[in-house]
PDB file of N, CA and C in Angstrom:
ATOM      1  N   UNK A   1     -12.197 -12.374  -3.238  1.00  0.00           N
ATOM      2  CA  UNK A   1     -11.142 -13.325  -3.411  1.00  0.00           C
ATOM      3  C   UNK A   1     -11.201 -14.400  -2.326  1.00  0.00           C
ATOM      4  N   UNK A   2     -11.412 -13.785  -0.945  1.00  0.00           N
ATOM      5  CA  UNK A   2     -11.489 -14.364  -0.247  1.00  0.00           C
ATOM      6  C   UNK A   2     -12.399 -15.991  -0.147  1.00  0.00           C
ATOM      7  N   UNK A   3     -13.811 -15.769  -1.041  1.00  0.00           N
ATOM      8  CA  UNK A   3     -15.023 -16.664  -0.780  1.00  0.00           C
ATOM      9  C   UNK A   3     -14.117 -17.343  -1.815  1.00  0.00           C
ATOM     10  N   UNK A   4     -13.819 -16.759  -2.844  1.00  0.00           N
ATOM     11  CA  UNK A   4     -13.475 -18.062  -4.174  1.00  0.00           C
ATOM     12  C   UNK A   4     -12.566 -18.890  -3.934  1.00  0.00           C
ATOM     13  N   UNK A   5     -11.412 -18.311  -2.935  1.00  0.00           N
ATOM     14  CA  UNK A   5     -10.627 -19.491  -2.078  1.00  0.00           C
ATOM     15  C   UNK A   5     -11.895 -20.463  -1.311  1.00  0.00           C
ATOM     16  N   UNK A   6     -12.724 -20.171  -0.749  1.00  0.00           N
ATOM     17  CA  UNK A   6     -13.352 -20.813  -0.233  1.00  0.00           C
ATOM     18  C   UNK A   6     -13.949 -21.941  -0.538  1.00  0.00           C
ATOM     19  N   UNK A   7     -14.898 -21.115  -1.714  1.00  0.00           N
ATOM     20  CA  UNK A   7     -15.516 -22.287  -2.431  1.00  0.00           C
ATOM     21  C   UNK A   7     -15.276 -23.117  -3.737  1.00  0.00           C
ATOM     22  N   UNK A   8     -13.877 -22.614  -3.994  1.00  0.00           N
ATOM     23  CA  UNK A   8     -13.210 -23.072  -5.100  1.00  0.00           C
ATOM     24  C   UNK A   8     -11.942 -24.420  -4.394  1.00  0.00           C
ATOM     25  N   UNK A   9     -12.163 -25.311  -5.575  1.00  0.00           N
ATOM     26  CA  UNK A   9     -10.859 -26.370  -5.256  1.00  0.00           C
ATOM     27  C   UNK A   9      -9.576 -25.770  -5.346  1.00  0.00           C
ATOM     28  N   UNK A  10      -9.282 -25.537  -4.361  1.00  0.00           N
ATOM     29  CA  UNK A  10      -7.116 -25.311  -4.519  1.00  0.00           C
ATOM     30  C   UNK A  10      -6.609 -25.366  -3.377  1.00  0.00           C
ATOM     31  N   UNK A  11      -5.556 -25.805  -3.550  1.00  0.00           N
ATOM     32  CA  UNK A  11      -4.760 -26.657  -3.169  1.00  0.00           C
ATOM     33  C   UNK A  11      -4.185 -25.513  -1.302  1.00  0.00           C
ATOM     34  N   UNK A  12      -4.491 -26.126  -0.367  1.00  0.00           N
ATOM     35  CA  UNK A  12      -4.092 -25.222   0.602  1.00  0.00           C
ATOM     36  C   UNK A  12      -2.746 -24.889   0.840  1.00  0.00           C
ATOM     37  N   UNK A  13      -2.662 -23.799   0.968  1.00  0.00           N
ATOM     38  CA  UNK A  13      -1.576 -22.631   0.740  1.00  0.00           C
ATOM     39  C   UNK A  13      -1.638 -21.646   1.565  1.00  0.00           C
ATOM     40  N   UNK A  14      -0.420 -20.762   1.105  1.00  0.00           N
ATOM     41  CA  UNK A  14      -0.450 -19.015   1.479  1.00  0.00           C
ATOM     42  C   UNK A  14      -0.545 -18.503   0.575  1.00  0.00           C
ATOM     43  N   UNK A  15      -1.564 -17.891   0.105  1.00  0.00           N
ATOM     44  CA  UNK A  15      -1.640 -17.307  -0.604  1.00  0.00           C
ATOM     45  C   UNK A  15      -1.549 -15.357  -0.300  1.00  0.00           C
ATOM     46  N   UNK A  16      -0.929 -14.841  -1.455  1.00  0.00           N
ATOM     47  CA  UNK A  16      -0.950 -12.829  -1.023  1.00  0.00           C
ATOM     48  C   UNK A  16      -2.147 -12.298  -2.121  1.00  0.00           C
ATOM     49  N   UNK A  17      -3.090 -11.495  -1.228  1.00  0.00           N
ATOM     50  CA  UNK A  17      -4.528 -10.939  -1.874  1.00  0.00           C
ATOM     51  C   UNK A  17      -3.784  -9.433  -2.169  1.00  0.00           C
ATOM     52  N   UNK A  18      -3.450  -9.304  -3.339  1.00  0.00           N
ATOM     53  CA  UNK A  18      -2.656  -7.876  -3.709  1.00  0.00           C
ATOM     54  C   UNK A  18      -3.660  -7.534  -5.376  1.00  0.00           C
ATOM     55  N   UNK A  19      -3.433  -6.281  -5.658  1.00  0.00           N
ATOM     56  CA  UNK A  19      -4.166  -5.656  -6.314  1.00  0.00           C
ATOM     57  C   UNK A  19      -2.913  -5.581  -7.867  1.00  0.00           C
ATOM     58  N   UNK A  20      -3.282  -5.824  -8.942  1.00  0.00           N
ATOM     59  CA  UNK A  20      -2.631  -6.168  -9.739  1.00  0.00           C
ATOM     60  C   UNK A  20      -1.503  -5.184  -9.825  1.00  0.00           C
ATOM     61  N   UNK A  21      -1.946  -3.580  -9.970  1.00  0.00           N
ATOM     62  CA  UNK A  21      -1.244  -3.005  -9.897  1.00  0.00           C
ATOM     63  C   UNK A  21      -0.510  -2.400  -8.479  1.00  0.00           C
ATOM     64  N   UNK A  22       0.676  -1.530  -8.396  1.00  0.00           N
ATOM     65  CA  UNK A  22       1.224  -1.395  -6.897  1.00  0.00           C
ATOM     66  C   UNK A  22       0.491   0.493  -6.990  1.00  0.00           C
ATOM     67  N   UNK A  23       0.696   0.981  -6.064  1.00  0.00           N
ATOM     68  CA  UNK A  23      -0.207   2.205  -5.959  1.00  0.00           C
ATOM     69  C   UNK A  23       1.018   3.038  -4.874  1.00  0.00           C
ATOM     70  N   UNK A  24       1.607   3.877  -5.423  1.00  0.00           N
ATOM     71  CA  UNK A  24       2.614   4.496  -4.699  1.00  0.00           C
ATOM     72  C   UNK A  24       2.051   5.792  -3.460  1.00  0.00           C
ATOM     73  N   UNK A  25       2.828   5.786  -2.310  1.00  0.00           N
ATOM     74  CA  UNK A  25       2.056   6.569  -1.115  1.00  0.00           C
ATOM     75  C   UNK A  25       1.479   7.865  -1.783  1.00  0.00           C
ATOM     76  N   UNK A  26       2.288   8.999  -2.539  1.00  0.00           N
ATOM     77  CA  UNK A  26       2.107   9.981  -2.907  1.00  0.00           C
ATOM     78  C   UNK A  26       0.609  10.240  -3.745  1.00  0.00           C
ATOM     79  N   UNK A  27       0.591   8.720  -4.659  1.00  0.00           N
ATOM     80  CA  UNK A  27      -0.534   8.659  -5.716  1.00  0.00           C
ATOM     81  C   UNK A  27      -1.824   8.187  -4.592  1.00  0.00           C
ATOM     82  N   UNK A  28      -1.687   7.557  -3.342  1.00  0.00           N
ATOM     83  CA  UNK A  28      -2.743   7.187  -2.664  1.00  0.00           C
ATOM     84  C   UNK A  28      -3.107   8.345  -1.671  1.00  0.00           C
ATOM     85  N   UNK A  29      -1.905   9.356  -1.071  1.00  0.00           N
ATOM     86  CA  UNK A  29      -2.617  11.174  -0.810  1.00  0.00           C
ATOM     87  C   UNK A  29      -3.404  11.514  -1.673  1.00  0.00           C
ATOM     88  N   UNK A  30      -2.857  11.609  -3.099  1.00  0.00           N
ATOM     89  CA  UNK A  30      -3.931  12.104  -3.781  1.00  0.00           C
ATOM     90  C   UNK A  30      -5.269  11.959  -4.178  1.00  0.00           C
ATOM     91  N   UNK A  31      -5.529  10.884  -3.999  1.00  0.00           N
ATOM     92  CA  UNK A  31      -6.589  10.012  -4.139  1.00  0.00           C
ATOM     93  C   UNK A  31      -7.576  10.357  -2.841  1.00  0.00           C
ATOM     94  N   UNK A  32      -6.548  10.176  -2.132  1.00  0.00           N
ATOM     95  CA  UNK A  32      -8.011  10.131  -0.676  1.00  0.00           C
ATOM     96  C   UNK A  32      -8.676  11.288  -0.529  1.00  0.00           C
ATOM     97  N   UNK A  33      -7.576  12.565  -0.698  1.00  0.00           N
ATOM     98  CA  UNK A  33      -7.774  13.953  -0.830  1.00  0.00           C
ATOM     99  C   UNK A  33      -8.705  14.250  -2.223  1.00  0.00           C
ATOM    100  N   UNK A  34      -8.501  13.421  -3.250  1.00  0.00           N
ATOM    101  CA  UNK A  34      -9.644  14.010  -4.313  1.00  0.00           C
ATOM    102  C   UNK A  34     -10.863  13.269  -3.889  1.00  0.00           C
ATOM    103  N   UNK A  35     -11.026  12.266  -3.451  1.00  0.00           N
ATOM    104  CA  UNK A  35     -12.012  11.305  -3.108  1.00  0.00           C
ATOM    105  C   UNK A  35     -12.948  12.332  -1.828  1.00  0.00           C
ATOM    106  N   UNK A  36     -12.428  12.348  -1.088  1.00  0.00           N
ATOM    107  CA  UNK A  36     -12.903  13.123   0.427  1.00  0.00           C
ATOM    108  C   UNK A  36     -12.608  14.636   0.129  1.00  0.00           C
ATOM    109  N   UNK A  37     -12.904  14.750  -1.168  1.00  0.00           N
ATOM    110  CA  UNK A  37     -13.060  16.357  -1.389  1.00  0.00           C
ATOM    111  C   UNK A  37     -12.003  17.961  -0.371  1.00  0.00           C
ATOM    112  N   UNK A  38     -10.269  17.003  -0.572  1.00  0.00           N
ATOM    113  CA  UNK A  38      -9.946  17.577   0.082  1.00  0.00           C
ATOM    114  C   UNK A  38      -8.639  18.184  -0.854  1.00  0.00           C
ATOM    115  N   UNK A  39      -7.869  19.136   0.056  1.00  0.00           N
ATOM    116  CA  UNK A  39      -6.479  19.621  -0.684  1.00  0.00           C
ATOM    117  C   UNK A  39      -5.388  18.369  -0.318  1.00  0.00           C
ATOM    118  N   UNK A  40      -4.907  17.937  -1.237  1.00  0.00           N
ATOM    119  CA  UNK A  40      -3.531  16.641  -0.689  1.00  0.00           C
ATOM    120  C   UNK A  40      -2.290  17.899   0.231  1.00  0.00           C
ATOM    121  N   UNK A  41      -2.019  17.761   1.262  1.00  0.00           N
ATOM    122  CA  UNK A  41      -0.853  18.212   1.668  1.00  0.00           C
ATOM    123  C   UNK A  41       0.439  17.831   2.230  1.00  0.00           C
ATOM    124  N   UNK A  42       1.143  17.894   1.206  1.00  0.00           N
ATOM    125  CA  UNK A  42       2.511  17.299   1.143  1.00  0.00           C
ATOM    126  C   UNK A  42       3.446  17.994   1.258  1.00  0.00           C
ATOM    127  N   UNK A  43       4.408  17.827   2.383  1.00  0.00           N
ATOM    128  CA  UNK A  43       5.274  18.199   2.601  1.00  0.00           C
ATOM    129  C   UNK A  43       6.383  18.039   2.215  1.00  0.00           C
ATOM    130  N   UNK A  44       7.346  18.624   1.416  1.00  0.00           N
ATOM    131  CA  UNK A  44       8.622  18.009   0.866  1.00  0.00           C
ATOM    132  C   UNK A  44       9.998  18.749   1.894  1.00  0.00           C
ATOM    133  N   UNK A  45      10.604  17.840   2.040  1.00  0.00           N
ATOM    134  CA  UNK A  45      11.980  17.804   3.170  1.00  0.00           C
ATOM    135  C   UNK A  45      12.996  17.879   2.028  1.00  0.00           C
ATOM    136  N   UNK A  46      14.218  18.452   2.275  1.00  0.00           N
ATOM    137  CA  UNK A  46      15.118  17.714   1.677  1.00  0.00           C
ATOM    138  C   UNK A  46      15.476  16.642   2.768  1.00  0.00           C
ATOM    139  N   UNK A  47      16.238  16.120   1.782  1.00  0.00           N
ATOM    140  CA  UNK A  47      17.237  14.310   1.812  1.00  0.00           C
ATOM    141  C   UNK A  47      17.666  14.383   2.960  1.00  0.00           C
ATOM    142  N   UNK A  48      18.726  15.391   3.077  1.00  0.00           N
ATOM    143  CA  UNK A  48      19.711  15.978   3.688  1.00  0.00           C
ATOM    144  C   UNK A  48      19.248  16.206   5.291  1.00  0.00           C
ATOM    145  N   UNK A  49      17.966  16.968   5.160  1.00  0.00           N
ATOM    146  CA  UNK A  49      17.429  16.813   6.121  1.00  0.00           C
ATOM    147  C   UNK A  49      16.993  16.008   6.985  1.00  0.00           C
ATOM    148  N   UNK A  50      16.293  15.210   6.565  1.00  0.00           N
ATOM    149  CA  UNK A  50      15.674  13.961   6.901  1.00  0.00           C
ATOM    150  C   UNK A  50      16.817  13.065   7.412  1.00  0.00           C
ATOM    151  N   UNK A  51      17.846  13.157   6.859  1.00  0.00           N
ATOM    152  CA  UNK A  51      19.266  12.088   7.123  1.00  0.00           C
ATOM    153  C   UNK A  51      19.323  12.415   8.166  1.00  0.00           C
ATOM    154  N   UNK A  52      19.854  14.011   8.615  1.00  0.00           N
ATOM    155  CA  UNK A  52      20.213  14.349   9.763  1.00  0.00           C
ATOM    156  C   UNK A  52      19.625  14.014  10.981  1.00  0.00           C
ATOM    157  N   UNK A  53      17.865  14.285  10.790  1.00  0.00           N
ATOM    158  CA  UNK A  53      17.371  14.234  11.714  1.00  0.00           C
ATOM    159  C   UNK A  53      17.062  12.498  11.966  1.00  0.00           C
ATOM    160  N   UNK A  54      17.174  12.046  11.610  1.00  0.00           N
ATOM    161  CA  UNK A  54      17.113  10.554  11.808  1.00  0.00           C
ATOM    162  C   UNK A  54      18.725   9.880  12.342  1.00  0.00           C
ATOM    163  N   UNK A  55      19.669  10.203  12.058  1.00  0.00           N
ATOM    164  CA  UNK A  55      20.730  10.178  12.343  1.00  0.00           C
ATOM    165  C   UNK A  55      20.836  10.845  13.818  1.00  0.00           C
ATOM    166  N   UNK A  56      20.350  11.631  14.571  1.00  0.00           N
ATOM    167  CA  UNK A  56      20.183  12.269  15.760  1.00  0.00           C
ATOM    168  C   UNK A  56      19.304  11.086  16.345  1.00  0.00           C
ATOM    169  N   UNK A  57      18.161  11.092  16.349  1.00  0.00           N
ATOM    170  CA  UNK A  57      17.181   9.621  16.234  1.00  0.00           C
ATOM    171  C   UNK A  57      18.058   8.740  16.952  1.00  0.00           C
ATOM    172  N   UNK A  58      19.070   8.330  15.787  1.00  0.00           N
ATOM    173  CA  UNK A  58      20.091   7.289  16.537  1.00  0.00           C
ATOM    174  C   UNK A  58      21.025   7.346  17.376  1.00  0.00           C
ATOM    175  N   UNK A  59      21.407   8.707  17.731  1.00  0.00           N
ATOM    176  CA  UNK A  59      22.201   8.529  18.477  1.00  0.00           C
ATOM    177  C   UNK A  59      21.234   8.797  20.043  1.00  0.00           C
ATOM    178  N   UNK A  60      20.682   9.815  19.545  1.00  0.00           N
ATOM    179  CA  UNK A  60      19.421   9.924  21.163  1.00  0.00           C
ATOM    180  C   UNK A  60      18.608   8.908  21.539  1.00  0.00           C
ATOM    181  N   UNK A  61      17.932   7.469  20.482  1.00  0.00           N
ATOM    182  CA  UNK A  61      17.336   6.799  20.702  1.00  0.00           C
ATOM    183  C   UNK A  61      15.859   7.046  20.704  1.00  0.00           C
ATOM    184  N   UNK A  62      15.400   7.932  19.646  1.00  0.00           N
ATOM    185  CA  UNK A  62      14.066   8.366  19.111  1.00  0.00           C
ATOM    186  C   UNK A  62      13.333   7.265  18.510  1.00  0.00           C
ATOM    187  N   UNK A  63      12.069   7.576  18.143  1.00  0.00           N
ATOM    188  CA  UNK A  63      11.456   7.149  17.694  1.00  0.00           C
ATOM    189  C   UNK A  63      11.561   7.165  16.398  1.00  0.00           C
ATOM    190  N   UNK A  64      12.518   8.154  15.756  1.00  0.00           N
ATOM    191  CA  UNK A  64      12.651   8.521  13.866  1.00  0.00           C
ATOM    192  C   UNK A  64      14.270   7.851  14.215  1.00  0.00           C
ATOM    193  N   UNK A  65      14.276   6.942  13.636  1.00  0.00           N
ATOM    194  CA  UNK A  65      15.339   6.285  13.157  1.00  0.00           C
ATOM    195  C   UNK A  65      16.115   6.075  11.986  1.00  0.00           C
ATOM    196  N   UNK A  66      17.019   5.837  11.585  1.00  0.00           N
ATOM    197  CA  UNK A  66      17.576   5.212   9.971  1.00  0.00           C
ATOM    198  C   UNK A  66      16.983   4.222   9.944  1.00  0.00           C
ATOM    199  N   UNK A  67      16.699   3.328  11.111  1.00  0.00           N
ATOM    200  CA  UNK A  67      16.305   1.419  10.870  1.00  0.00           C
ATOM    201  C   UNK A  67      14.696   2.011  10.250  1.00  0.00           C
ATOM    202  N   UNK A  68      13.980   3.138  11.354  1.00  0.00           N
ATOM    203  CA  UNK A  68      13.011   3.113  10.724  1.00  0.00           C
ATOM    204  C   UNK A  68      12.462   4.072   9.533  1.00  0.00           C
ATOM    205  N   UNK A  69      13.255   4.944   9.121  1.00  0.00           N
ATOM    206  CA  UNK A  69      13.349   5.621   8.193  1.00  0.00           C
ATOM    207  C   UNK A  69      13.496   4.590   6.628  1.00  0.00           C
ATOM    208  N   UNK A  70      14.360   3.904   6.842  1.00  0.00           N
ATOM    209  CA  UNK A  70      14.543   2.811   5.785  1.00  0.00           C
ATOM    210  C   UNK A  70      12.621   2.014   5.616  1.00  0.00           C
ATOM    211  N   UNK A  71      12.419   1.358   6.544  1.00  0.00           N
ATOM    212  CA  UNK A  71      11.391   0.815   6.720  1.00  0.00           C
ATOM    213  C   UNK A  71       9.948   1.770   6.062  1.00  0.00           C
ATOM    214  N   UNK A  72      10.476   3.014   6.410  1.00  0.00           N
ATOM    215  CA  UNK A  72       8.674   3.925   5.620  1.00  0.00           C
ATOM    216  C   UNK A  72       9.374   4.200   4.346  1.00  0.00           C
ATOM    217  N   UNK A  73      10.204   4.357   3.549  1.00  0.00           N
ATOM    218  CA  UNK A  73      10.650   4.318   2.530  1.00  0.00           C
ATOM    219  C   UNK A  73      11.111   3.464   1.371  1.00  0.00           C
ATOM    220  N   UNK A  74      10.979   2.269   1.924  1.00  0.00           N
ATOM    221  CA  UNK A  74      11.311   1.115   0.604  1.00  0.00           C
ATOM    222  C   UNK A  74      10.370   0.304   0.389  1.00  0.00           C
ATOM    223  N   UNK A  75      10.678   0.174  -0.664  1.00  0.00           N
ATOM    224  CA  UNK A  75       8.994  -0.195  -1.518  1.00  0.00           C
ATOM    225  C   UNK A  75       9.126  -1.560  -1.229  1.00  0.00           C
ATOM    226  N   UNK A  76       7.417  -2.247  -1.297  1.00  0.00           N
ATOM    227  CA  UNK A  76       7.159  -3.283  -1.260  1.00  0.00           C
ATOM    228  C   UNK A  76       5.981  -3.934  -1.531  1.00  0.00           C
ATOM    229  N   UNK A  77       6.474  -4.421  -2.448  1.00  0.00           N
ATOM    230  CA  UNK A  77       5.213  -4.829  -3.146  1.00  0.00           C
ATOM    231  C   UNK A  77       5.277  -7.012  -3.373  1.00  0.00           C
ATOM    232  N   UNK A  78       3.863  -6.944  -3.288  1.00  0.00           N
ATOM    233  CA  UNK A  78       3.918  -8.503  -3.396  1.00  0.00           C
ATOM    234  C   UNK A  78       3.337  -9.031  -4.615  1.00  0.00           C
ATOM    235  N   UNK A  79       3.298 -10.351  -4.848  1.00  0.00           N
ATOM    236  CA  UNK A  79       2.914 -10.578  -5.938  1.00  0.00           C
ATOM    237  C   UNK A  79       1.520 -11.604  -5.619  1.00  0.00           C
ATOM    238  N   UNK A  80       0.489 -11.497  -6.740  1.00  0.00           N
ATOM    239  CA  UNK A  80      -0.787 -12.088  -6.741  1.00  0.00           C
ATOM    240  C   UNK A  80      -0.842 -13.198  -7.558  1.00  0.00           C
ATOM    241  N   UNK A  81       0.313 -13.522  -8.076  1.00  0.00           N
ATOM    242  CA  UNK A  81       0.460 -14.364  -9.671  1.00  0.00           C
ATOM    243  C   UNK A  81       0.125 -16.082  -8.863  1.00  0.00           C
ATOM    244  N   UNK A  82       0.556 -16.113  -7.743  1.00  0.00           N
ATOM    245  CA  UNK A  82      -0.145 -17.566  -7.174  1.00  0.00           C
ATOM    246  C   UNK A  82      -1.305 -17.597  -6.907  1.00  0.00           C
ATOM    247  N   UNK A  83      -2.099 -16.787  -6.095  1.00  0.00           N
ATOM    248  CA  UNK A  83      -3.242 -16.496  -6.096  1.00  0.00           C
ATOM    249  C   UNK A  83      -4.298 -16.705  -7.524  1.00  0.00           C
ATOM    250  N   UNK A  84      -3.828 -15.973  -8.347  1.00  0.00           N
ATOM    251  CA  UNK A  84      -4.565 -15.752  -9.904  1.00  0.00           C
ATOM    252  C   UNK A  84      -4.174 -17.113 -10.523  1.00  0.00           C
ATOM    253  N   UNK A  85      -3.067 -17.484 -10.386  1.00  0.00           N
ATOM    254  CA  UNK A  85      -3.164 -19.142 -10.952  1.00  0.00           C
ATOM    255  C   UNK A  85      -4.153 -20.219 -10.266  1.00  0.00           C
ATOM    256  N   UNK A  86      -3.985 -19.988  -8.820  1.00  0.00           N
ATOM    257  CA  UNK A  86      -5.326 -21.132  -8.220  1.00  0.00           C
ATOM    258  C   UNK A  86      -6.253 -20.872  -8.718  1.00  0.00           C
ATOM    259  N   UNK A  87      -6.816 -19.741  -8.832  1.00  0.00           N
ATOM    260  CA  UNK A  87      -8.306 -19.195  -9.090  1.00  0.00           C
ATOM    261  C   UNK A  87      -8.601 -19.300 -11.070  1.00  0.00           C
ATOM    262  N   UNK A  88      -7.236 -19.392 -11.178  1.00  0.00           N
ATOM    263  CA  UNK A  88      -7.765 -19.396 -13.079  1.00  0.00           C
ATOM    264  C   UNK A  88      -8.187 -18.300 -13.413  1.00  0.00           C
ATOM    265  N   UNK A  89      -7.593 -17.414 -12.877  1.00  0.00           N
ATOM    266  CA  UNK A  89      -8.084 -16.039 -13.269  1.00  0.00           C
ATOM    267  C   UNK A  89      -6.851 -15.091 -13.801  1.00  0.00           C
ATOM    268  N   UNK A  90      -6.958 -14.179 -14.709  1.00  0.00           N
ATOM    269  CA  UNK A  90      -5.686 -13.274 -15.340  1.00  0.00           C
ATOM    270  C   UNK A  90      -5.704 -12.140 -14.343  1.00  0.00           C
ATOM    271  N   UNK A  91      -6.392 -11.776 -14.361  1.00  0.00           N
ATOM    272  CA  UNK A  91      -6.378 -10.059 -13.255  1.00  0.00           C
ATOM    273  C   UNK A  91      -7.624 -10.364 -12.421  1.00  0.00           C
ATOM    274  N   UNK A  92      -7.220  -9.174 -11.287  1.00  0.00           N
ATOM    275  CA  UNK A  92      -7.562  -8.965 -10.262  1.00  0.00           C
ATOM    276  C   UNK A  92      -9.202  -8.681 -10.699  1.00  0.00           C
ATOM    277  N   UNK A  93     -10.508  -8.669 -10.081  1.00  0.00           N
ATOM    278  CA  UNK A  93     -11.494  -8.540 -10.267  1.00  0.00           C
ATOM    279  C   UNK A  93     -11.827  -6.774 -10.644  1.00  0.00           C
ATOM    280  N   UNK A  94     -10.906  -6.045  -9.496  1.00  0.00           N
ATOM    281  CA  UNK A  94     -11.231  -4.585  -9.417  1.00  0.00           C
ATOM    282  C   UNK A  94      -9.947  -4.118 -10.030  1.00  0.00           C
ATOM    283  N   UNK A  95      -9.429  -2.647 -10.214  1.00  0.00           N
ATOM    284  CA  UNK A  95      -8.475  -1.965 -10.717  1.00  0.00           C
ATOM    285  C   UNK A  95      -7.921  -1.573  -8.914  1.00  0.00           C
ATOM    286  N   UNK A  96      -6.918  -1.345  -8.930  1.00  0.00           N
ATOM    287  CA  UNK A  96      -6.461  -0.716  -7.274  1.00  0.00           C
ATOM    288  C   UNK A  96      -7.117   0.614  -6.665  1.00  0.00           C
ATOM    289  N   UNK A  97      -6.033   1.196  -7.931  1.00  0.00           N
ATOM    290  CA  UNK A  97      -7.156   3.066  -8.078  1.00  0.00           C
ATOM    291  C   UNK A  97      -8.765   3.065  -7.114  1.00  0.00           C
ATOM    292  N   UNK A  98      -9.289   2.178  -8.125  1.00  0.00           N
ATOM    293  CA  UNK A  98     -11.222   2.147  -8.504  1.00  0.00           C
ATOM    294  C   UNK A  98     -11.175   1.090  -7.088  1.00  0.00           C
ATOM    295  N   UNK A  99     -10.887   0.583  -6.593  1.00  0.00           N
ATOM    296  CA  UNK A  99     -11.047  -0.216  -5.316  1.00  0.00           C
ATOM    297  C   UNK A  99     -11.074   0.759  -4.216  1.00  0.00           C
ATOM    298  N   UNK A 100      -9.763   1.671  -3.998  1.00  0.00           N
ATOM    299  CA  UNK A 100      -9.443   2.531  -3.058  1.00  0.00           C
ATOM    300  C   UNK A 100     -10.414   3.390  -3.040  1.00  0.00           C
ATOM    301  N   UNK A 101     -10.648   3.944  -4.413  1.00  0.00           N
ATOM    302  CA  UNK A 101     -11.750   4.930  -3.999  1.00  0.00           C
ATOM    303  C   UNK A 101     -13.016   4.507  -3.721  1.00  0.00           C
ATOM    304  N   UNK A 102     -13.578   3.144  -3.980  1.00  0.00           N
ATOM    305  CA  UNK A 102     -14.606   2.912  -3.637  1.00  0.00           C
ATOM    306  C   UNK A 102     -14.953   2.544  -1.884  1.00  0.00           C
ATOM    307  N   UNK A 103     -13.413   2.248  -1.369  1.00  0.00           N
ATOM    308  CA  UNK A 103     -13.581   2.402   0.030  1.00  0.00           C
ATOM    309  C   UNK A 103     -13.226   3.625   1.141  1.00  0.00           C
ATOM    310  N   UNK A 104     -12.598   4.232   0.340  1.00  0.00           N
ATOM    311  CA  UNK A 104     -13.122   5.616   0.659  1.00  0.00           C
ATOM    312  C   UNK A 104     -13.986   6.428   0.766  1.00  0.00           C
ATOM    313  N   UNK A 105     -15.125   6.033  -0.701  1.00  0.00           N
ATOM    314  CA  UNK A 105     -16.018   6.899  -0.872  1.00  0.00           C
ATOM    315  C   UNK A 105     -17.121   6.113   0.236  1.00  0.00           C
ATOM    316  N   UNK A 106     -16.997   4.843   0.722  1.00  0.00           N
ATOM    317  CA  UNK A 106     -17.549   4.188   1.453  1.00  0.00           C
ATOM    318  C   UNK A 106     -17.561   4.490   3.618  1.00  0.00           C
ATOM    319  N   UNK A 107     -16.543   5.336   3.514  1.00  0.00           N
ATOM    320  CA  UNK A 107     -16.195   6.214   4.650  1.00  0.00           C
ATOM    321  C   UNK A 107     -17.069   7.307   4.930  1.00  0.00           C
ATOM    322  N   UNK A 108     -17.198   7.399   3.560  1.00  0.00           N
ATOM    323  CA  UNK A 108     -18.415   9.209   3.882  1.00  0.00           C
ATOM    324  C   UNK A 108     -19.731   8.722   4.045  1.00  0.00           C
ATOM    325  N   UNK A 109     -20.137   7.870   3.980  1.00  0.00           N
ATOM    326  CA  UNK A 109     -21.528   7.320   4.259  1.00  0.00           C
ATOM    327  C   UNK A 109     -22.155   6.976   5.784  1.00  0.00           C
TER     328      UNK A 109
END
């Protein structure tokens, strides 16, 4: 994406290099772990828990916070639709999935 900004006419900008689809944390454990031939291990907390202990966080002045508890938990995703209009292009070149694993599988080498 990068070169076709380059060597393509458009118009200078900011442009966001995002993958058409969004790829959620849980679905990208699994991935790295099937990719790198491993077990995914996930830990599930309750809610309740997690509140508390982040709520302590704030009052002791930890490092696990609500400010930052909020922050690893809300989604965010950007959009490529300016990008793909400069370039005249509908979708992304690669799939997200098939990208990730190809730089993963690019780790074991």
């Amino acid at each position: 994406m990068v070169r076709q900004l380059l060597e393509r006419p458009v118009d200078p900008d900011v442009y966001q290099v995002a993958d058409d689809e969004s790829v959620s944390t849980l679905e990208l454990i699994r991935l790295m772990a099937r990719t790198l031939d491993g077990k995914p291990r996930i830990l599930r907390l309750p809610a309740g828990l997690i509140r508390a202990l982040t709520h302590t966080g704030d009052i002791l002045h930890l490092p696990l916070n609500s400010e930052r508890l909020k922050k690893l938990t809300e989604t965010y995703v950007v959009s490529n639709v300016k990008l793909k209009t400069a370039l005249g292009i509908e979708t992304m070149p690669v799939e997200a999935l098939q990208g990730l694993e190809r730089t993963l599988r690019s780790f074991q080498k």
